[in-house]
C-alpha atoms as a PDB file:
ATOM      1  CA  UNK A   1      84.255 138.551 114.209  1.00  0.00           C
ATOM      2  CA  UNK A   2      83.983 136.530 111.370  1.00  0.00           C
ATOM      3  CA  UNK A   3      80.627 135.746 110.183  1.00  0.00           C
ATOM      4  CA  UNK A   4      80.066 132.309 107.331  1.00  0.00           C
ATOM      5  CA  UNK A   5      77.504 132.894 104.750  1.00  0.00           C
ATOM      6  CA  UNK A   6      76.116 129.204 103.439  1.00  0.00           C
ATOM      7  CA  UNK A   7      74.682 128.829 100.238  1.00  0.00           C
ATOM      8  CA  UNK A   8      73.734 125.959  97.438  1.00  0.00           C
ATOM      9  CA  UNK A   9      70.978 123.998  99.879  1.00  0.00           C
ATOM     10  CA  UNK A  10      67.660 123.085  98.470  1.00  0.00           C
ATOM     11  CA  UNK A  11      65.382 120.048  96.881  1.00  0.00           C
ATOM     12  CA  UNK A  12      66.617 117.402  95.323  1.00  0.00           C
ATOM     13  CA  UNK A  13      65.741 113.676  94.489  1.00  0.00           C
ATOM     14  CA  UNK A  14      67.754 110.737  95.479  1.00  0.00           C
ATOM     15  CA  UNK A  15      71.207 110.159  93.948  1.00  0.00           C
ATOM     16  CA  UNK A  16      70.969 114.107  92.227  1.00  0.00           C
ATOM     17  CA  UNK A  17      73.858 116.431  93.082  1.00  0.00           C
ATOM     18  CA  UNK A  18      73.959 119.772  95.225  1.00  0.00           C
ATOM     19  CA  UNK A  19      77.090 122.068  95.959  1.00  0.00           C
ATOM     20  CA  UNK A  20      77.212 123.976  98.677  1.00  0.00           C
ATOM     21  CA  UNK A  21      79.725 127.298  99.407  1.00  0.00           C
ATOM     22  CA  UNK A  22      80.453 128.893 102.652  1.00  0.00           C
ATOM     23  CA  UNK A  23      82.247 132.259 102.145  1.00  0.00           C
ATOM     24  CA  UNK A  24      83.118 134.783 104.678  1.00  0.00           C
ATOM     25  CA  UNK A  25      81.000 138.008 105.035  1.00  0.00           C
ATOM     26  CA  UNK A  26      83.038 141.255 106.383  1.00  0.00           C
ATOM     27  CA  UNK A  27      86.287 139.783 106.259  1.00  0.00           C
ATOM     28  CA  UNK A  28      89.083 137.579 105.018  1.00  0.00           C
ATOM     29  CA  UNK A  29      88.561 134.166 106.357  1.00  0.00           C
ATOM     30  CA  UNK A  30      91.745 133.673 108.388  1.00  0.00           C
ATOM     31  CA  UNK A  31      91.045 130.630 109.497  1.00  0.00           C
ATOM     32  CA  UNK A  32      93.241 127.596 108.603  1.00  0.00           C
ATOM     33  CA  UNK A  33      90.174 124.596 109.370  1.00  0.00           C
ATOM     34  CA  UNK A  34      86.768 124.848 108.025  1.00  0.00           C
ATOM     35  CA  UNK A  35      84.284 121.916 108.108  1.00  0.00           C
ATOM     36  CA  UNK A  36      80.873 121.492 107.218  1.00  0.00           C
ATOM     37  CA  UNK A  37      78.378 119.992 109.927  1.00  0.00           C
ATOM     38  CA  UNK A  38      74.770 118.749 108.968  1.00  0.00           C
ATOM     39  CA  UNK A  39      71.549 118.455 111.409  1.00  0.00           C
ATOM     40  CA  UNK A  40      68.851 116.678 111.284  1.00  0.00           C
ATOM     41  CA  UNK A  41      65.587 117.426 113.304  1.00  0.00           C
ATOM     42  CA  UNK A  42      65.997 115.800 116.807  1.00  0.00           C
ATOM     43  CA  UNK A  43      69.863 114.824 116.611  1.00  0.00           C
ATOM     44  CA  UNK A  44      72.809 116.021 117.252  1.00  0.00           C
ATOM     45  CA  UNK A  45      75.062 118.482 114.783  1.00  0.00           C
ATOM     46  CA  UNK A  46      77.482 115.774 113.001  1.00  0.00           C
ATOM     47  CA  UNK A  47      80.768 115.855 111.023  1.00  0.00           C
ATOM     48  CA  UNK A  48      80.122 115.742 107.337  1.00  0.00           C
ATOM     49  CA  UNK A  49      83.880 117.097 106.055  1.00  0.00           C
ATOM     50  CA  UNK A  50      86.848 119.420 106.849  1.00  0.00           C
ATOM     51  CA  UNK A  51      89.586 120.783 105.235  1.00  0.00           C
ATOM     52  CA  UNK A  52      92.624 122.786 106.216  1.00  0.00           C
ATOM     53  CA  UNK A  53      93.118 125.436 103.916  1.00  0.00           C
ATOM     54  CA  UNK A  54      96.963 125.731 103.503  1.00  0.00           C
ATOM     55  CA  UNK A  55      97.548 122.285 102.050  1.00  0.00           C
ATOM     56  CA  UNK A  56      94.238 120.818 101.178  1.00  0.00           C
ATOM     57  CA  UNK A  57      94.184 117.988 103.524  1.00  0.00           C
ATOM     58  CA  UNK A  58      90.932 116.889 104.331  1.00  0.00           C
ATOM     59  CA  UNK A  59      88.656 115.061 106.428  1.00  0.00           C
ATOM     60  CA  UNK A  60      85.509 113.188 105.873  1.00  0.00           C
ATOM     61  CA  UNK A  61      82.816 111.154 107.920  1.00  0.00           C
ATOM     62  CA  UNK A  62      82.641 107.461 106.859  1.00  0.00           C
ATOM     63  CA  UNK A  63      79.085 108.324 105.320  1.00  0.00           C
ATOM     64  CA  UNK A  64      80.481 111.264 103.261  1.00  0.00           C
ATOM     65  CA  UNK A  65      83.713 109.283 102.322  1.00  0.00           C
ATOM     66  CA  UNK A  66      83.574 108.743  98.005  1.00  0.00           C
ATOM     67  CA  UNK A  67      79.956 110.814  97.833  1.00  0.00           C
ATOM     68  CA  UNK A  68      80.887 114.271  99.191  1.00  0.00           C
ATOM     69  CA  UNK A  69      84.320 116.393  98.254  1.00  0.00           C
ATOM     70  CA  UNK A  70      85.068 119.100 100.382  1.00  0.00           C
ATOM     71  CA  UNK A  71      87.703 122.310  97.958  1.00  0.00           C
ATOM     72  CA  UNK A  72      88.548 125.682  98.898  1.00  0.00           C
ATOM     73  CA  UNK A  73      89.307 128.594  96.372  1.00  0.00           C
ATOM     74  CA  UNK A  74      91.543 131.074  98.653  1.00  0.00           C
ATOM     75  CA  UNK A  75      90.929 133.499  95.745  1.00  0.00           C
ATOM     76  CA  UNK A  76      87.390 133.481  96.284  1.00  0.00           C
ATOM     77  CA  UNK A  77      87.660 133.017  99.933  1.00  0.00           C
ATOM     78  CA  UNK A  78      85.310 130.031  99.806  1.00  0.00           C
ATOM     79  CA  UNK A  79      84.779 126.497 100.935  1.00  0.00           C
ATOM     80  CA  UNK A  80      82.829 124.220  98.778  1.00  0.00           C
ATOM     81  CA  UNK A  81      81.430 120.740  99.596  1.00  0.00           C
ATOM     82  CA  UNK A  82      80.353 118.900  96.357  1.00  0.00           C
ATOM     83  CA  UNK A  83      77.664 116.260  97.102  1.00  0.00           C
ATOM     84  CA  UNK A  84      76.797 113.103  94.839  1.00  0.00           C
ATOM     85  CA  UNK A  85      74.461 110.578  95.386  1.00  0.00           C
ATOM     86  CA  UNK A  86      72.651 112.086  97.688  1.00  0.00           C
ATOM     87  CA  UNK A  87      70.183 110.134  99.643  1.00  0.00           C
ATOM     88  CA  UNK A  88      66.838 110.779 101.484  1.00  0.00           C
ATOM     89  CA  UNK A  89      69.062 110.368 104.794  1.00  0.00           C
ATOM     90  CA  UNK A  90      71.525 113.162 104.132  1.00  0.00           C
ATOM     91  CA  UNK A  91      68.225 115.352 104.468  1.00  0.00           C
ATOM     92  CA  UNK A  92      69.326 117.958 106.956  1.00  0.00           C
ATOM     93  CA  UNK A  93      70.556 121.580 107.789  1.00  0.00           C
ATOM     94  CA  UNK A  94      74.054 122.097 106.714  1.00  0.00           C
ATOM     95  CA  UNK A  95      76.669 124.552 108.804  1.00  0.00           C
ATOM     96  CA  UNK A  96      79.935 125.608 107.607  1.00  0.00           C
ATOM     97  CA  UNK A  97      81.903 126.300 110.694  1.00  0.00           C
ATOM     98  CA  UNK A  98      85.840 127.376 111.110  1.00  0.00           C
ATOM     99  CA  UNK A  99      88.153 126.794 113.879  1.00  0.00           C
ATOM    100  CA  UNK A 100      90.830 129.758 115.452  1.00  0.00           C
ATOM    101  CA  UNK A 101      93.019 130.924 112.828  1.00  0.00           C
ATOM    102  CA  UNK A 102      96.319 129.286 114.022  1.00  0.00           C
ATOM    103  CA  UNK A 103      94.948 125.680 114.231  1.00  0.00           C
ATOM    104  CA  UNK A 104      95.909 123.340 112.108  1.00  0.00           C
ATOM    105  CA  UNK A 105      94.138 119.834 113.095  1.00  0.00           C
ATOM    106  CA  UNK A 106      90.455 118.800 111.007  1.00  0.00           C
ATOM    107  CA  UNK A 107      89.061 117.736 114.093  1.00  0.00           C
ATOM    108  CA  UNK A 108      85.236 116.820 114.056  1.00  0.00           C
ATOM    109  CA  UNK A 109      83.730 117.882 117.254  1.00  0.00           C
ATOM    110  CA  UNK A 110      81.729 120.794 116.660  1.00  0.00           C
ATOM    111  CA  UNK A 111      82.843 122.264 120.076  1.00  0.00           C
ATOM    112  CA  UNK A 112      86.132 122.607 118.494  1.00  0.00           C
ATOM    113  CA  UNK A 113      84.841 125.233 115.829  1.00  0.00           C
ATOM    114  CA  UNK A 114      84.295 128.950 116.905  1.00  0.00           C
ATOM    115  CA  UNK A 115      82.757 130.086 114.019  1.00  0.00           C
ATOM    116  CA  UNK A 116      79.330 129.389 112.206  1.00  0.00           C
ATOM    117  CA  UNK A 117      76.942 129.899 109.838  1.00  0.00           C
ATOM    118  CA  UNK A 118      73.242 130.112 109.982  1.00  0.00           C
ATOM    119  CA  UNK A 119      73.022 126.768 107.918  1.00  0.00           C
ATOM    120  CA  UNK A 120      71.544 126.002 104.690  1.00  0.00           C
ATOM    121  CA  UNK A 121      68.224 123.154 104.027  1.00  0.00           C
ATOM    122  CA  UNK A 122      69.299 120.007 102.461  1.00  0.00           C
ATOM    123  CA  UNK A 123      66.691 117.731 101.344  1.00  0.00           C
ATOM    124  CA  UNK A 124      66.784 114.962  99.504  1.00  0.00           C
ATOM    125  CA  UNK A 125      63.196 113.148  98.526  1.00  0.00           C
ATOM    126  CA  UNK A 126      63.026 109.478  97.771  1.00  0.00           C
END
């Protein structure tokens, strides 16, 4: 079982910076797809970015697109999700989640990822 470790969240004011990393805890992440989700109080979990691992393709919701950048370091075993210009509406919990190892599509459903993380705060004050 592969368990994802977030890190990075916290407080920050409108159009400051935060990176977040999602590593894997236990084992080598196998898994080809990771994407980070966000949820805010009352709504659904939401795509925020995805990338697959063995060429660096990525994904990104029209709200993230030229604000967020989603990297991974196979060295480290991490995924990172650089975030710019943050504002008070990103304010959420962010998961980093990872499909089957094998799949190779960035797909944004979060019923299409297996594996998750316990989520990290977010919030950005105005």
């Amino acid at each position: 079982q592969v368990q994802l470790v977030e890190s990075g969240g916290g407080l920050v004011e409108a159009g400051g910076s935060l990176k977040l990393s999602c590593a894997a805890s236990g084992r080598t992440l196998s898994s080809n797809v990771v994407g980070w989700f966000l949820q805010a109080p009352g709504k659904e979990r939401e795509f925020v970015a995805g990338i697959k691992r063995s060429d660096g393709s990525t994904n990104y919701a029209d709200s993230s697109k030229g604000r967020f950048s989603i990297s991974s370091d196979s060295a480290k075993n991490t995924v990172t999700l650089q975030m710019n210009s943050l504002k008070p509406e990103d304010t959420a919990v962010y998961y980093c989640a990872a499909r089957n190892a094998g799949l190779v599509l960035i797909t944004t459903s979060p019923r299409t990822y297996v594996y998750w993380g316990q989520g990290t705060q977010v919030t950005v004050s105005s």
